[in-house]
PDB file of N, CA and C in Angstrom:
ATOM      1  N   UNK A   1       5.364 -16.415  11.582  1.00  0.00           N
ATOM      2  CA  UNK A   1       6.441 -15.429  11.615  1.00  0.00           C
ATOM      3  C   UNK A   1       6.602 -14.731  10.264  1.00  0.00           C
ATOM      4  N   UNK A   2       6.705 -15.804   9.274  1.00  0.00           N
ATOM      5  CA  UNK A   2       6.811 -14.824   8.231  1.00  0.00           C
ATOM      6  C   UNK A   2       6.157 -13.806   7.636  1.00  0.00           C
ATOM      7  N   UNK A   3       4.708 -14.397   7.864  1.00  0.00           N
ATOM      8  CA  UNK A   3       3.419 -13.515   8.064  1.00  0.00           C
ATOM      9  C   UNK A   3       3.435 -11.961   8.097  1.00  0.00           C
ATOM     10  N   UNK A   4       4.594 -11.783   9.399  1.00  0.00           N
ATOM     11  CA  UNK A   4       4.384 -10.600  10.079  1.00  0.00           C
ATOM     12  C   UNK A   4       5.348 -10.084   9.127  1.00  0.00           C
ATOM     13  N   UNK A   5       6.497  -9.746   8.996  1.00  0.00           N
ATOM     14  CA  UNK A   5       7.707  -9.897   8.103  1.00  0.00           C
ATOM     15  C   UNK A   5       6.909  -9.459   6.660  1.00  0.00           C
ATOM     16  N   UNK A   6       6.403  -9.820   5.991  1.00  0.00           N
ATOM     17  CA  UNK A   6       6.419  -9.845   4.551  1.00  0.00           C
ATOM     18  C   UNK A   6       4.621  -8.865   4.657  1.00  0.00           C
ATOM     19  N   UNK A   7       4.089  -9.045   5.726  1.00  0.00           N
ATOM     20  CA  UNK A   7       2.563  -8.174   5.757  1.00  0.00           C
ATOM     21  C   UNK A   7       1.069  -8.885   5.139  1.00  0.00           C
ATOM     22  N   UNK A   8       1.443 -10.422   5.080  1.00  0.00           N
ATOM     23  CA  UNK A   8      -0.036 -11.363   4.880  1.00  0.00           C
ATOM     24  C   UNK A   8      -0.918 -11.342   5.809  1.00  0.00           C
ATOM     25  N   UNK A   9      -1.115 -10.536   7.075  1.00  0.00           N
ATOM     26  CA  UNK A   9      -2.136 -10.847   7.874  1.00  0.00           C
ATOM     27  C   UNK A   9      -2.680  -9.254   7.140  1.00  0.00           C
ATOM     28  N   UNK A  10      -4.432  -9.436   7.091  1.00  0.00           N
ATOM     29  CA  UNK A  10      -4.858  -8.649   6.671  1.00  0.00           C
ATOM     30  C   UNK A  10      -5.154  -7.444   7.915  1.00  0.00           C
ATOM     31  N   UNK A  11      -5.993  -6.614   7.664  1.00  0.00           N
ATOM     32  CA  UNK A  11      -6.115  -5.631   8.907  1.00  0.00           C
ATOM     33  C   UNK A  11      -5.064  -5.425  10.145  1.00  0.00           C
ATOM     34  N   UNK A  12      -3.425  -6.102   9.546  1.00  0.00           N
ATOM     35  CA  UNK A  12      -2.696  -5.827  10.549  1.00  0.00           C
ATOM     36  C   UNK A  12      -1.982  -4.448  10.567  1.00  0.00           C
ATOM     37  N   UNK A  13      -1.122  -4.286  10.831  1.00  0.00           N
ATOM     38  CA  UNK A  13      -0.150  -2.911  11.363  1.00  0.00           C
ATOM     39  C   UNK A  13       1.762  -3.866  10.904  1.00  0.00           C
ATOM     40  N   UNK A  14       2.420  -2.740  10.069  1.00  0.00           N
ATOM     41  CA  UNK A  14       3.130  -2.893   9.996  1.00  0.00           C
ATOM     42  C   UNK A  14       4.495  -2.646  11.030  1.00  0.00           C
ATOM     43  N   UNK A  15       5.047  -3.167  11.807  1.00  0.00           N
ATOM     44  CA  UNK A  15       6.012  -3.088  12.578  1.00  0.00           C
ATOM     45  C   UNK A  15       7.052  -1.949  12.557  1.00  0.00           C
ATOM     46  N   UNK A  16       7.056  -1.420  11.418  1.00  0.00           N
ATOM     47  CA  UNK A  16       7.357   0.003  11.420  1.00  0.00           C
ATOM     48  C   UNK A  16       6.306   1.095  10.788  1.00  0.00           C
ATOM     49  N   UNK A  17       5.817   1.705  11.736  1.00  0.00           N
ATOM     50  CA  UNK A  17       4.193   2.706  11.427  1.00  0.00           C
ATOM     51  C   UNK A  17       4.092   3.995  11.738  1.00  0.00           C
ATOM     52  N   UNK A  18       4.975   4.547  11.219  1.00  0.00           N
ATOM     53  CA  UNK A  18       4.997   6.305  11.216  1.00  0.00           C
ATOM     54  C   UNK A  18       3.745   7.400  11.054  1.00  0.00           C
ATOM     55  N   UNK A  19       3.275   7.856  11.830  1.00  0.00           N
ATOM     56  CA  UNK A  19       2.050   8.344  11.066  1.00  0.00           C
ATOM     57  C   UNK A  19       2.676  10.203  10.768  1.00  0.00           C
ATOM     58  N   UNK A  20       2.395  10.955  10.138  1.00  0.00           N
ATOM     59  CA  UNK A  20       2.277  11.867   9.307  1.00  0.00           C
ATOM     60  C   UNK A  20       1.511  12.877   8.859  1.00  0.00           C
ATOM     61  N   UNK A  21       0.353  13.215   9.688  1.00  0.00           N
ATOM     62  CA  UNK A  21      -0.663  13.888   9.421  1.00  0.00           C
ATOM     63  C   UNK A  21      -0.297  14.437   8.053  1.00  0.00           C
ATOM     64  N   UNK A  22      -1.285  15.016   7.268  1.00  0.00           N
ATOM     65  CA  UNK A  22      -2.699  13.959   6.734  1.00  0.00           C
ATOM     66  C   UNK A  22      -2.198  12.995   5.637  1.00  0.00           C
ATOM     67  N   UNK A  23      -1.196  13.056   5.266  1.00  0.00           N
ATOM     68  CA  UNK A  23      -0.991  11.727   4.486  1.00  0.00           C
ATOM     69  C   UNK A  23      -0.559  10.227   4.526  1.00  0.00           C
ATOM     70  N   UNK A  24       0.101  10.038   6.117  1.00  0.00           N
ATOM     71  CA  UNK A  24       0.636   8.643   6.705  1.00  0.00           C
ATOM     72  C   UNK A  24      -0.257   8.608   7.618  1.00  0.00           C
ATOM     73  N   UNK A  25      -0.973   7.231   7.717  1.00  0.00           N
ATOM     74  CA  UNK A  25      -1.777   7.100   9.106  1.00  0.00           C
ATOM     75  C   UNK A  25      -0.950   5.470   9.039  1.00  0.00           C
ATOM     76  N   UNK A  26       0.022   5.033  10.654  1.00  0.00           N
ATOM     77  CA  UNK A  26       0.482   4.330  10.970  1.00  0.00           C
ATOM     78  C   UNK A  26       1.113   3.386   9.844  1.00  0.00           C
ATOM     79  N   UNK A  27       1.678   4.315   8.726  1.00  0.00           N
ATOM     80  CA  UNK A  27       2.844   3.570   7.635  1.00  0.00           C
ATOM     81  C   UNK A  27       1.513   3.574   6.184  1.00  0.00           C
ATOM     82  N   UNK A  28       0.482   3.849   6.452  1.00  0.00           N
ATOM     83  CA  UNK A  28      -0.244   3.233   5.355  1.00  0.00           C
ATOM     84  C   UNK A  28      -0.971   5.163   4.502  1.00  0.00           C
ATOM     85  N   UNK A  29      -1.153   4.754   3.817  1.00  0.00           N
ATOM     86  CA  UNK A  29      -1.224   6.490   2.867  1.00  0.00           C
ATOM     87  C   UNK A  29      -2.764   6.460   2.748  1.00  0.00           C
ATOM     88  N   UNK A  30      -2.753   7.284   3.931  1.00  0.00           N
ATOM     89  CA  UNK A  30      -4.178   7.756   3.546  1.00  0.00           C
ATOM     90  C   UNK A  30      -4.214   9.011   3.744  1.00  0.00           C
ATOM     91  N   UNK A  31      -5.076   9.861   3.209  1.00  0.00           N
ATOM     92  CA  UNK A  31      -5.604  11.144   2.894  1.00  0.00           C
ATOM     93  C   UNK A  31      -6.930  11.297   3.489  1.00  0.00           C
ATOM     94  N   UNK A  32      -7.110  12.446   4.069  1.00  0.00           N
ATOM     95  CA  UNK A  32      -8.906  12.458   4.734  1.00  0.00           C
ATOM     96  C   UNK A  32      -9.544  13.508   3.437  1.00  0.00           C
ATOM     97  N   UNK A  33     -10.444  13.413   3.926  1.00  0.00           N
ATOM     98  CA  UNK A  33     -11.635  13.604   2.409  1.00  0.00           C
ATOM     99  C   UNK A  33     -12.737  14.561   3.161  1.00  0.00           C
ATOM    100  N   UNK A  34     -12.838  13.888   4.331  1.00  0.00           N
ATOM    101  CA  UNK A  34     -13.584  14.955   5.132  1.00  0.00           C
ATOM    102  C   UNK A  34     -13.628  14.186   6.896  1.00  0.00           C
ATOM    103  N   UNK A  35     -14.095  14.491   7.507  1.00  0.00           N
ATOM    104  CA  UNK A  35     -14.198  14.425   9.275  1.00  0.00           C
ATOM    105  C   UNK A  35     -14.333  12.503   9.635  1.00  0.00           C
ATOM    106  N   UNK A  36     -15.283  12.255   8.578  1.00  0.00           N
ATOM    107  CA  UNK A  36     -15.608  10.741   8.643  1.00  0.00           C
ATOM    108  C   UNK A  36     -14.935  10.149   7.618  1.00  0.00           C
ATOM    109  N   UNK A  37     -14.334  10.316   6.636  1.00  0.00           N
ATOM    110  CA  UNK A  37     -14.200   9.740   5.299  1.00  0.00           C
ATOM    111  C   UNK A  37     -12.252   9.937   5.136  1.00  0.00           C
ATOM    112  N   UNK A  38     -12.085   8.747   4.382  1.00  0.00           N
ATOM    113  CA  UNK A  38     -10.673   8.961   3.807  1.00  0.00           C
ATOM    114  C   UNK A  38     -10.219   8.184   2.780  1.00  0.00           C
ATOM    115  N   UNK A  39      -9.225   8.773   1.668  1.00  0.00           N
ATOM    116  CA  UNK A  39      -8.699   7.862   0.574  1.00  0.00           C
ATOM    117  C   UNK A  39      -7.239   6.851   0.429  1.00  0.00           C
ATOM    118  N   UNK A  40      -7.526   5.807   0.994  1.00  0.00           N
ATOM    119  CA  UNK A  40      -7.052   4.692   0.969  1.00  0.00           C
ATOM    120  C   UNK A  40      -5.771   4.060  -0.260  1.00  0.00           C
ATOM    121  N   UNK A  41      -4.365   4.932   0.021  1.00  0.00           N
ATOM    122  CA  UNK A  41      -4.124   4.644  -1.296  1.00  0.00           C
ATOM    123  C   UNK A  41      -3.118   3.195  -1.127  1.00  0.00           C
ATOM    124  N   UNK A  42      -4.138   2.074  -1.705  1.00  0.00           N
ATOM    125  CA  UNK A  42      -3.105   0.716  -1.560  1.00  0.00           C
ATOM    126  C   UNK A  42      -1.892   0.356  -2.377  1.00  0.00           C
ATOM    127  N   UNK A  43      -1.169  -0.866  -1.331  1.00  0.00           N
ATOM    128  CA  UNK A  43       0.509  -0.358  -1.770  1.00  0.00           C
ATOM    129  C   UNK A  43       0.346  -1.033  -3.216  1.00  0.00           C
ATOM    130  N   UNK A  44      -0.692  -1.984  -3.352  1.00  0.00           N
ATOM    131  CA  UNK A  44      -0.599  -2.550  -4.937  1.00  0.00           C
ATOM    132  C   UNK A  44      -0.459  -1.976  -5.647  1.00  0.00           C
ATOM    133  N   UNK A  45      -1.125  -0.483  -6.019  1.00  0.00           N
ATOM    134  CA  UNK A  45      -1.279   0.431  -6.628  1.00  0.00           C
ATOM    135  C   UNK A  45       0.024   1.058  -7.136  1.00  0.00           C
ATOM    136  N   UNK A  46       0.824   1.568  -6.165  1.00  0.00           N
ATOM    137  CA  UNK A  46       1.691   2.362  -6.181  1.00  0.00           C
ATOM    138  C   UNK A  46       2.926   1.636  -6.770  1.00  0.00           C
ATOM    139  N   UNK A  47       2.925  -0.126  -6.121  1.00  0.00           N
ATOM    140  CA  UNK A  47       3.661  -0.890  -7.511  1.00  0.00           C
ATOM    141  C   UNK A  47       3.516  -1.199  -8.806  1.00  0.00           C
ATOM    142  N   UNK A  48       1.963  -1.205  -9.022  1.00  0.00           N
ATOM    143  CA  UNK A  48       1.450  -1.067 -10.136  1.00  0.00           C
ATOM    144  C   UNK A  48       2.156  -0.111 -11.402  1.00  0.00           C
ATOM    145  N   UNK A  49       2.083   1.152 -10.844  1.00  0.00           N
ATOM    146  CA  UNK A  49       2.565   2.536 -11.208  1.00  0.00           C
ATOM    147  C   UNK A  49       4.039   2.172 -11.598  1.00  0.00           C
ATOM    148  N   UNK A  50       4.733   1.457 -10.928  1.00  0.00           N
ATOM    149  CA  UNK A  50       6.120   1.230 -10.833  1.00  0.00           C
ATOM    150  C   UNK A  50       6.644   0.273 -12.125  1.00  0.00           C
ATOM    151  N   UNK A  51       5.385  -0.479 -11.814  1.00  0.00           N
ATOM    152  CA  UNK A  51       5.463  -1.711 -13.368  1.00  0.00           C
ATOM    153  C   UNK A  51       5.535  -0.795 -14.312  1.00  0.00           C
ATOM    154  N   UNK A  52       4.131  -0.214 -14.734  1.00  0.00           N
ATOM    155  CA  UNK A  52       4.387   0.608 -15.587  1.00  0.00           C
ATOM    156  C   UNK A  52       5.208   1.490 -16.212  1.00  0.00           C
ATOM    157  N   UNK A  53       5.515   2.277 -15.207  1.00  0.00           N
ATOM    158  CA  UNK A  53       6.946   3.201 -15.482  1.00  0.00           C
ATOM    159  C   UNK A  53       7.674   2.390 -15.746  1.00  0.00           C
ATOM    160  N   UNK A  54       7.875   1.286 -15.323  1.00  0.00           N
ATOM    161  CA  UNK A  54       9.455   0.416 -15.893  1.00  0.00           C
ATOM    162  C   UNK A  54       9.497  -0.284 -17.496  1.00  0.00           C
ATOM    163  N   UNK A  55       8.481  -0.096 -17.960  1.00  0.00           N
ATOM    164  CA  UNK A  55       8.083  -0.502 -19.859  1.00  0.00           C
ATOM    165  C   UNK A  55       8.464   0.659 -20.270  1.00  0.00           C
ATOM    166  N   UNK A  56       8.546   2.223 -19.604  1.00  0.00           N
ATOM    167  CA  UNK A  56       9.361   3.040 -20.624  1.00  0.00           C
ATOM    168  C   UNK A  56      10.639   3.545 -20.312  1.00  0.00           C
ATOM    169  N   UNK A  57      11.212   3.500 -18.886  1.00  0.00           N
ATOM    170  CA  UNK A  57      12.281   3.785 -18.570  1.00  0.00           C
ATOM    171  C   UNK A  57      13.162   2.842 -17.423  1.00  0.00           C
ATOM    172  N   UNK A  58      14.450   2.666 -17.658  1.00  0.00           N
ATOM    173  CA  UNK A  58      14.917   1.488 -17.189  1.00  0.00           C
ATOM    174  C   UNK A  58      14.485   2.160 -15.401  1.00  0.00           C
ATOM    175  N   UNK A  59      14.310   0.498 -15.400  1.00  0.00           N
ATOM    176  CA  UNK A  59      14.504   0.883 -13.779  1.00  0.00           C
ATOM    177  C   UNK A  59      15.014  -1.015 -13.608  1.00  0.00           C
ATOM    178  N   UNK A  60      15.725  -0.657 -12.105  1.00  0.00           N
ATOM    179  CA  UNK A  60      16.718  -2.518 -12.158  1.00  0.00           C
ATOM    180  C   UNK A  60      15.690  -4.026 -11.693  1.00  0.00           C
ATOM    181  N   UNK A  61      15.956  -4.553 -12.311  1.00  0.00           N
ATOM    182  CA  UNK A  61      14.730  -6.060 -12.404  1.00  0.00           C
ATOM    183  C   UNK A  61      14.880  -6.183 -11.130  1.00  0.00           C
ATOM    184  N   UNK A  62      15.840  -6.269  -9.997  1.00  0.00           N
ATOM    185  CA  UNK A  62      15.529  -6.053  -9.155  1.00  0.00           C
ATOM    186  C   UNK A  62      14.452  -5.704  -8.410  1.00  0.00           C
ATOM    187  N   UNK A  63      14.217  -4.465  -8.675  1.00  0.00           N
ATOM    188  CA  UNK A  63      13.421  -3.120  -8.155  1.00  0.00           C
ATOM    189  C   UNK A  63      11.585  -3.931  -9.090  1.00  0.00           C
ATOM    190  N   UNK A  64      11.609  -4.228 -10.314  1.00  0.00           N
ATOM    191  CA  UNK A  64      10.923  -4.829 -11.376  1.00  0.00           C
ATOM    192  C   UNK A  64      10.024  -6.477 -10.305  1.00  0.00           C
ATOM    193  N   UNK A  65      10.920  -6.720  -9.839  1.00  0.00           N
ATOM    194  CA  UNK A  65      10.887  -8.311  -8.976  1.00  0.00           C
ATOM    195  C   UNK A  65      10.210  -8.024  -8.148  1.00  0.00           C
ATOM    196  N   UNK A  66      10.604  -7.029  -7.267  1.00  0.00           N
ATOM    197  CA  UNK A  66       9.895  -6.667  -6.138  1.00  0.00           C
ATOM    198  C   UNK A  66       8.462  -6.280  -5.637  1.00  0.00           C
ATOM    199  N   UNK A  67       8.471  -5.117  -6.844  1.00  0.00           N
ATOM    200  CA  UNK A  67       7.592  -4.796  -7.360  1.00  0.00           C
ATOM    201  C   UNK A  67       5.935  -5.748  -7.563  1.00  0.00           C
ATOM    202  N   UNK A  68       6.891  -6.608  -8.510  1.00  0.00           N
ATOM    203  CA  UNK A  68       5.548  -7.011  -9.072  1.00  0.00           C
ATOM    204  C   UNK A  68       5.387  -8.256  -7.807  1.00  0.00           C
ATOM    205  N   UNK A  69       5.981  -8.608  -7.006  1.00  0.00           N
ATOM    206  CA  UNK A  69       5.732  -9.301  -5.898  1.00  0.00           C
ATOM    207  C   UNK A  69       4.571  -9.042  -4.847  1.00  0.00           C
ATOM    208  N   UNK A  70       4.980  -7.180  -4.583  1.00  0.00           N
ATOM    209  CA  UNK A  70       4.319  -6.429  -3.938  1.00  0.00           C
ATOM    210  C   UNK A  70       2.832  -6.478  -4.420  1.00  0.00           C
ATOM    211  N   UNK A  71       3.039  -5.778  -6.030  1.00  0.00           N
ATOM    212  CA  UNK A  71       1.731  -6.387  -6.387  1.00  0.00           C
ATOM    213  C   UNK A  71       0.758  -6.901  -6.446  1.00  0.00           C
ATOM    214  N   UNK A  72       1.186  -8.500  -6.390  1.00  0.00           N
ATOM    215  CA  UNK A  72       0.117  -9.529  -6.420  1.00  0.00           C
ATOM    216  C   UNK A  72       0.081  -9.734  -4.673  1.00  0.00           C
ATOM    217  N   UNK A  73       1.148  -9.569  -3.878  1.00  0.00           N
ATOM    218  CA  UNK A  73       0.701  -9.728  -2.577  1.00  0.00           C
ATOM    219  C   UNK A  73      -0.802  -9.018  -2.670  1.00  0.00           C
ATOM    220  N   UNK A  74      -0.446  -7.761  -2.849  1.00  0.00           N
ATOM    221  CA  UNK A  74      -1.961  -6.627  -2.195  1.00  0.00           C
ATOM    222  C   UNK A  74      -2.969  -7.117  -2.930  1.00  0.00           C
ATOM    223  N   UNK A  75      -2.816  -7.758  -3.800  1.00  0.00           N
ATOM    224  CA  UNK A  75      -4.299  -8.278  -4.574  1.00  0.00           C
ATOM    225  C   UNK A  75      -4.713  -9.374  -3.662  1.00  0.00           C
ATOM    226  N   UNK A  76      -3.816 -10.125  -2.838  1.00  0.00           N
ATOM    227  CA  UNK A  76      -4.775 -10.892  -2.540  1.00  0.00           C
ATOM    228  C   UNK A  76      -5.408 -10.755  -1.668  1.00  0.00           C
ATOM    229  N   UNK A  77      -5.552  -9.818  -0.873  1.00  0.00           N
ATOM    230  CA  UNK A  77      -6.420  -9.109  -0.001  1.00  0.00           C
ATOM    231  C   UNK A  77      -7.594  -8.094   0.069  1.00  0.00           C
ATOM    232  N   UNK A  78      -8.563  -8.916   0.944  1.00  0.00           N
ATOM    233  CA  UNK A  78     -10.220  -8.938   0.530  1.00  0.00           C
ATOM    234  C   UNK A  78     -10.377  -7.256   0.306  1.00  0.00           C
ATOM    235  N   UNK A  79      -9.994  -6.781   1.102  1.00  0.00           N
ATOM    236  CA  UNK A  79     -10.205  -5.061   0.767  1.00  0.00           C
ATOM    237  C   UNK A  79      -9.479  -4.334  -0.245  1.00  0.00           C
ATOM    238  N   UNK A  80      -8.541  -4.857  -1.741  1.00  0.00           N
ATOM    239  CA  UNK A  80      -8.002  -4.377  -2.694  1.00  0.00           C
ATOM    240  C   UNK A  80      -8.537  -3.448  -3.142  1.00  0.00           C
ATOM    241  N   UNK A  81      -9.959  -3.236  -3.099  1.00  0.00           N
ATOM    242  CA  UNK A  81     -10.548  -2.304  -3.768  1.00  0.00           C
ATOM    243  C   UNK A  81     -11.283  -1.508  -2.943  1.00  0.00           C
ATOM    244  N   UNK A  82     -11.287  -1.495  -2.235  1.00  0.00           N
ATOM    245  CA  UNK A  82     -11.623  -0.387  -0.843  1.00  0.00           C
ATOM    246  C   UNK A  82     -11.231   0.610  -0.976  1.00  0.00           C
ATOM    247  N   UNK A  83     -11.593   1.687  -1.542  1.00  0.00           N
ATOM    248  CA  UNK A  83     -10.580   2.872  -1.155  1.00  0.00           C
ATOM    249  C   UNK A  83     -10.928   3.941  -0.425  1.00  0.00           C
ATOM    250  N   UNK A  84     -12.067   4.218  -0.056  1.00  0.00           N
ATOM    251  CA  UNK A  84     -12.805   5.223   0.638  1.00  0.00           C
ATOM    252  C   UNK A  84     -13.289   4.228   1.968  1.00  0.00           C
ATOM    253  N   UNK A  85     -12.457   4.447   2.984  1.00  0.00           N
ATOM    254  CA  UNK A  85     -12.648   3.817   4.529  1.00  0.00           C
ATOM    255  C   UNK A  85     -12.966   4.910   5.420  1.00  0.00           C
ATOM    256  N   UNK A  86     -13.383   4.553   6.540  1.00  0.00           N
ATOM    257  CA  UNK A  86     -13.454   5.591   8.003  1.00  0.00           C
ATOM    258  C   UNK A  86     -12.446   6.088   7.967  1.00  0.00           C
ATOM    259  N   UNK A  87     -12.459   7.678   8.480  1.00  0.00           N
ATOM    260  CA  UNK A  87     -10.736   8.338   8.428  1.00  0.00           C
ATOM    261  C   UNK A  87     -10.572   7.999   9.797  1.00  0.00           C
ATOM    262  N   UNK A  88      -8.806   7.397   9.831  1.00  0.00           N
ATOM    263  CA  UNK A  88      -8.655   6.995  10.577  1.00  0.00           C
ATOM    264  C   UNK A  88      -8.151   8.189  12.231  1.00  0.00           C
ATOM    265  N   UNK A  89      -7.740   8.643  11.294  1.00  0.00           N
ATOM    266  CA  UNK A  89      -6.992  10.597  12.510  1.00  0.00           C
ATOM    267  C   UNK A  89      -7.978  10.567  13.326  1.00  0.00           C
TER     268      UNK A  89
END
């Protein structure tokens, strides 16, 4: 259960999955590149970014906690560095 909840099963689908042409495909940010191809932007990343920004401008430890939670979640998953996948559209 918690699994599903927090997003440890790999290749799953998040329970809330909006897609967005061309930048949301079912909650997850991808961008197409061309007909077969797309850029994969993982959520580690984007907390990553968040760490960072927070060494020069306050942002709440809270937000800091979460963050770096998010973080190391997405690292531990085998495709972290995947970023160019089948487009999914």
């Amino acid at each position: 259960m918690m699994e599903v909840i927090i997003g440890l099963l790999e290749k799953g689908h998040p329970r809330i999955s909006p897609t967005l042409y061309p930048l949301i495909f079912k909650g997850m940010i991808m961008i197409p590149i061309s007909k077969e191809k797309c850029f994969h932007m993982h959520h580690w990343i984007i907390n990553l970014f968040i760490l960072i920004i927070s060494l020069f401008i306050y942002i709440p430890k809270l937000i800091i906690g979460f963050s770096l939670g998010l973080f190391l979640q997405g690292l531990s998953y085998k495709d972290r560095f995947h970023f160019i996948i089948n487009n999914p559209y």
